[in-house]
N, C-alpha and C. Protein backbone atom coordinates (compact mmCIF):
# COMPACT_ATOMS: atom_id res chain seq x y z
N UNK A 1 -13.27 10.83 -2.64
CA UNK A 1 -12.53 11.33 -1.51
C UNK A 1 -11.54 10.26 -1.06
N UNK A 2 -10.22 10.62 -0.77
CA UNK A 2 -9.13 9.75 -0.44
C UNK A 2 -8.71 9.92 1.55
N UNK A 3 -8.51 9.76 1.70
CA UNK A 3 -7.96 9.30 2.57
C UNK A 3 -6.56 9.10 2.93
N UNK A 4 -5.18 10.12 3.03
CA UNK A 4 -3.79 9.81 3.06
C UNK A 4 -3.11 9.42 4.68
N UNK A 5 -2.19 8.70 4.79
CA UNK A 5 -1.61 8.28 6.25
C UNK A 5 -0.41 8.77 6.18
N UNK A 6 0.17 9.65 6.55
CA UNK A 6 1.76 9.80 6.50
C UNK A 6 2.30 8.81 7.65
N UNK A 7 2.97 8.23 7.25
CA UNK A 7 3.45 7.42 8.19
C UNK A 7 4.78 8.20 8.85
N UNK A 8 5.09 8.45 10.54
CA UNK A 8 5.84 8.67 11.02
C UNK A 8 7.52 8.26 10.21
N UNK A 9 7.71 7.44 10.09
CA UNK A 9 9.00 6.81 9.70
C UNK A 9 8.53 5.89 8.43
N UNK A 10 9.24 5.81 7.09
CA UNK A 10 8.51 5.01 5.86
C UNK A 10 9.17 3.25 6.74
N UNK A 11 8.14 2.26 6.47
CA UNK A 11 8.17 1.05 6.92
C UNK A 11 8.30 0.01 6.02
N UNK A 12 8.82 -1.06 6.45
CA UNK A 12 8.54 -2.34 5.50
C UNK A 12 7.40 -2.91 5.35
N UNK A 13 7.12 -3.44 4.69
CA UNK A 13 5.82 -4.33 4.88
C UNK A 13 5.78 -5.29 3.57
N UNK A 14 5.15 -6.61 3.93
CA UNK A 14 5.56 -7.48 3.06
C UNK A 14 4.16 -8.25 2.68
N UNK A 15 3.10 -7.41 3.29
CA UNK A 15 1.61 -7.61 2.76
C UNK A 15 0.77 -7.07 3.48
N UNK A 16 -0.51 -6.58 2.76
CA UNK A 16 -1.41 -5.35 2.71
C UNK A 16 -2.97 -6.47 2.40
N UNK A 17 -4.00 -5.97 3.38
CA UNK A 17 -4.85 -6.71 3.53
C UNK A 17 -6.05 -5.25 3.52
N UNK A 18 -6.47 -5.18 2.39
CA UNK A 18 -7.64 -4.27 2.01
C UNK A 18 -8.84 -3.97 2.62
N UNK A 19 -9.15 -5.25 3.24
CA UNK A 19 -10.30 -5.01 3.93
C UNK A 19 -11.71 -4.45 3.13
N UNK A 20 -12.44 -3.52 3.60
CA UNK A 20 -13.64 -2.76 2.96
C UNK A 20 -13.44 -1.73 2.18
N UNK A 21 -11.53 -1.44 1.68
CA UNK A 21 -11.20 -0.13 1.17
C UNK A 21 -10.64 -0.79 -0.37
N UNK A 22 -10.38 0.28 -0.58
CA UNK A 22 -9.71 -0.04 -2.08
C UNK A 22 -8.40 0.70 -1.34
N UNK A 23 -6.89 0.14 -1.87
CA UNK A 23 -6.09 1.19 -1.33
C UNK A 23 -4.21 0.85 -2.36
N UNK A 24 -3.83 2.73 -2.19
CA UNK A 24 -2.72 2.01 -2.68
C UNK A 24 -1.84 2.82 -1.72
N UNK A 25 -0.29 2.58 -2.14
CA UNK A 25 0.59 2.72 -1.24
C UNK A 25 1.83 3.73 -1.48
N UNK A 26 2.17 4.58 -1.13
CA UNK A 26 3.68 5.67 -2.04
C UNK A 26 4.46 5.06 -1.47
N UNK A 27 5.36 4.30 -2.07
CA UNK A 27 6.44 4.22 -2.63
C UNK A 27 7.59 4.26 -3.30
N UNK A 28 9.06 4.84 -3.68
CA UNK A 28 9.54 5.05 -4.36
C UNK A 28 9.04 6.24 -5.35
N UNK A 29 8.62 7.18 -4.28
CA UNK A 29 8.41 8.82 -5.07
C UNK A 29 6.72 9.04 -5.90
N UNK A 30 6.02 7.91 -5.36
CA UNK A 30 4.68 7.56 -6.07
C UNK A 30 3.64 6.41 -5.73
N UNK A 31 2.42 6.81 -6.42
CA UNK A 31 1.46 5.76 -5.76
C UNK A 31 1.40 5.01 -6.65
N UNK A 32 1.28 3.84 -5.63
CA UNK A 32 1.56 2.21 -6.65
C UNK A 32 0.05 1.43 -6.43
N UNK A 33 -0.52 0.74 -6.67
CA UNK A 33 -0.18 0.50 -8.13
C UNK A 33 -1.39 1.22 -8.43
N UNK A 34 -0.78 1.33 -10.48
CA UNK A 34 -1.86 2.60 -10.49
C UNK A 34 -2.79 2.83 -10.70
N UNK A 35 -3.78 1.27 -10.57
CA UNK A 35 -4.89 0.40 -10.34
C UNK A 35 -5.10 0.50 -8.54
N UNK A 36 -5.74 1.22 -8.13
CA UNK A 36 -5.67 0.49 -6.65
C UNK A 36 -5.79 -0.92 -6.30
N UNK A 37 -5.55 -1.29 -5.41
CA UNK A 37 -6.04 -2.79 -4.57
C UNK A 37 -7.24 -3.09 -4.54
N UNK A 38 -7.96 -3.76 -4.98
CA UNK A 38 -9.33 -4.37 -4.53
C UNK A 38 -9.81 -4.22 -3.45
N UNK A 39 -10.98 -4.25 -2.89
CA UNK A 39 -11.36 -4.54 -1.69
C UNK A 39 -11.14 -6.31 -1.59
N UNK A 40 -11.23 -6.09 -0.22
CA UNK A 40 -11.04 -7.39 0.65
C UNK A 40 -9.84 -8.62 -0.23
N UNK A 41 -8.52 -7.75 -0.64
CA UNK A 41 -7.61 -8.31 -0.86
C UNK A 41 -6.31 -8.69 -0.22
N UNK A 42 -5.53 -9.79 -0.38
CA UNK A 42 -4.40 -9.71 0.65
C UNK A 42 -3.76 -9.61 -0.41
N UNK A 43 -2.68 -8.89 -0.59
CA UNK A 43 -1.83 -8.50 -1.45
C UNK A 43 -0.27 -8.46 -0.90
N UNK A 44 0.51 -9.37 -1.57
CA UNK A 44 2.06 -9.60 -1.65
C UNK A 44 2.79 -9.00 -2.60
N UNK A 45 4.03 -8.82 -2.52
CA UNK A 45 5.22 -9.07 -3.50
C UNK A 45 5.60 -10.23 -3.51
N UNK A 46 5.53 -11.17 -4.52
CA UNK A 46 6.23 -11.99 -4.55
C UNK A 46 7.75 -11.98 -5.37
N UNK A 47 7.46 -10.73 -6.17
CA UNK A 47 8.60 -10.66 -6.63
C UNK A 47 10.34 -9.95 -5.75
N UNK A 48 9.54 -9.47 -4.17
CA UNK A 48 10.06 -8.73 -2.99
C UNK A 48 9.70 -9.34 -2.14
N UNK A 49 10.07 -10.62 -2.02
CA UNK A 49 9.61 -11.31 -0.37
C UNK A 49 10.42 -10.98 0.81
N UNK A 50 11.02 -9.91 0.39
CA UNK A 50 11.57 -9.33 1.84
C UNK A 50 11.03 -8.19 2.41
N UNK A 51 9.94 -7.72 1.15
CA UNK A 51 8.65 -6.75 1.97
C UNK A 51 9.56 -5.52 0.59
N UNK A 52 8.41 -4.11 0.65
CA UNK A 52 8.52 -3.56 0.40
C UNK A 52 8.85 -2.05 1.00
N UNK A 53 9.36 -0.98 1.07
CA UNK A 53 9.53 0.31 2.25
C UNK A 53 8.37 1.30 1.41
N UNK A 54 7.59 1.36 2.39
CA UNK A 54 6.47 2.51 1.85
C UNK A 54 6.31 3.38 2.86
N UNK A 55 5.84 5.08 2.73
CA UNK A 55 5.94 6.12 3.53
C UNK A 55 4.71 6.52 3.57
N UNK A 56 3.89 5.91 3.24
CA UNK A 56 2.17 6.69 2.78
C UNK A 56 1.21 5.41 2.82
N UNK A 57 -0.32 5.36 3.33
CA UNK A 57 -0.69 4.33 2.38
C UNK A 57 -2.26 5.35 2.46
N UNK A 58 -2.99 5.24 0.99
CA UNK A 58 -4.00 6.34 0.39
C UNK A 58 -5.43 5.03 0.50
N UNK A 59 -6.43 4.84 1.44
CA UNK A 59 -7.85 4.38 1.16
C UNK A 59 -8.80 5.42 -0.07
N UNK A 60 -9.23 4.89 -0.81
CA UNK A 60 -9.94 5.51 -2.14
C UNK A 60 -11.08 5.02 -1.60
């Protein structure tokens, strides 16, 4: 069972902290990555250190 957030307005964000969930994020027309996130991970772009724009984020 998932869990989806529509987010009011899609946002930046330039790191995602997992906590007790596994989770991924829609972005760019899809859910990334297509491995979820680990639990209790802090997760960056480093290759986007100006953050990323995501409209969704899905707890698995």
């Amino acid at each position: 069972m998932s869990i989806e957030t529509l987010l009011k307005n899609p946002v930046w964000i330039t790191e995602l902290w997992t906590g007790n969930n596994r989770v991924q994020w829609h972005g760019d027309g899809r859910w990334q990555p297509e491995t979820p996130i680990a639990k209790r991970t802090a997760f960056t772009w480093p290759n986007h250190p100006g953050g990323v724009k995501i409209d969704q984020i899905r707890i698995l």
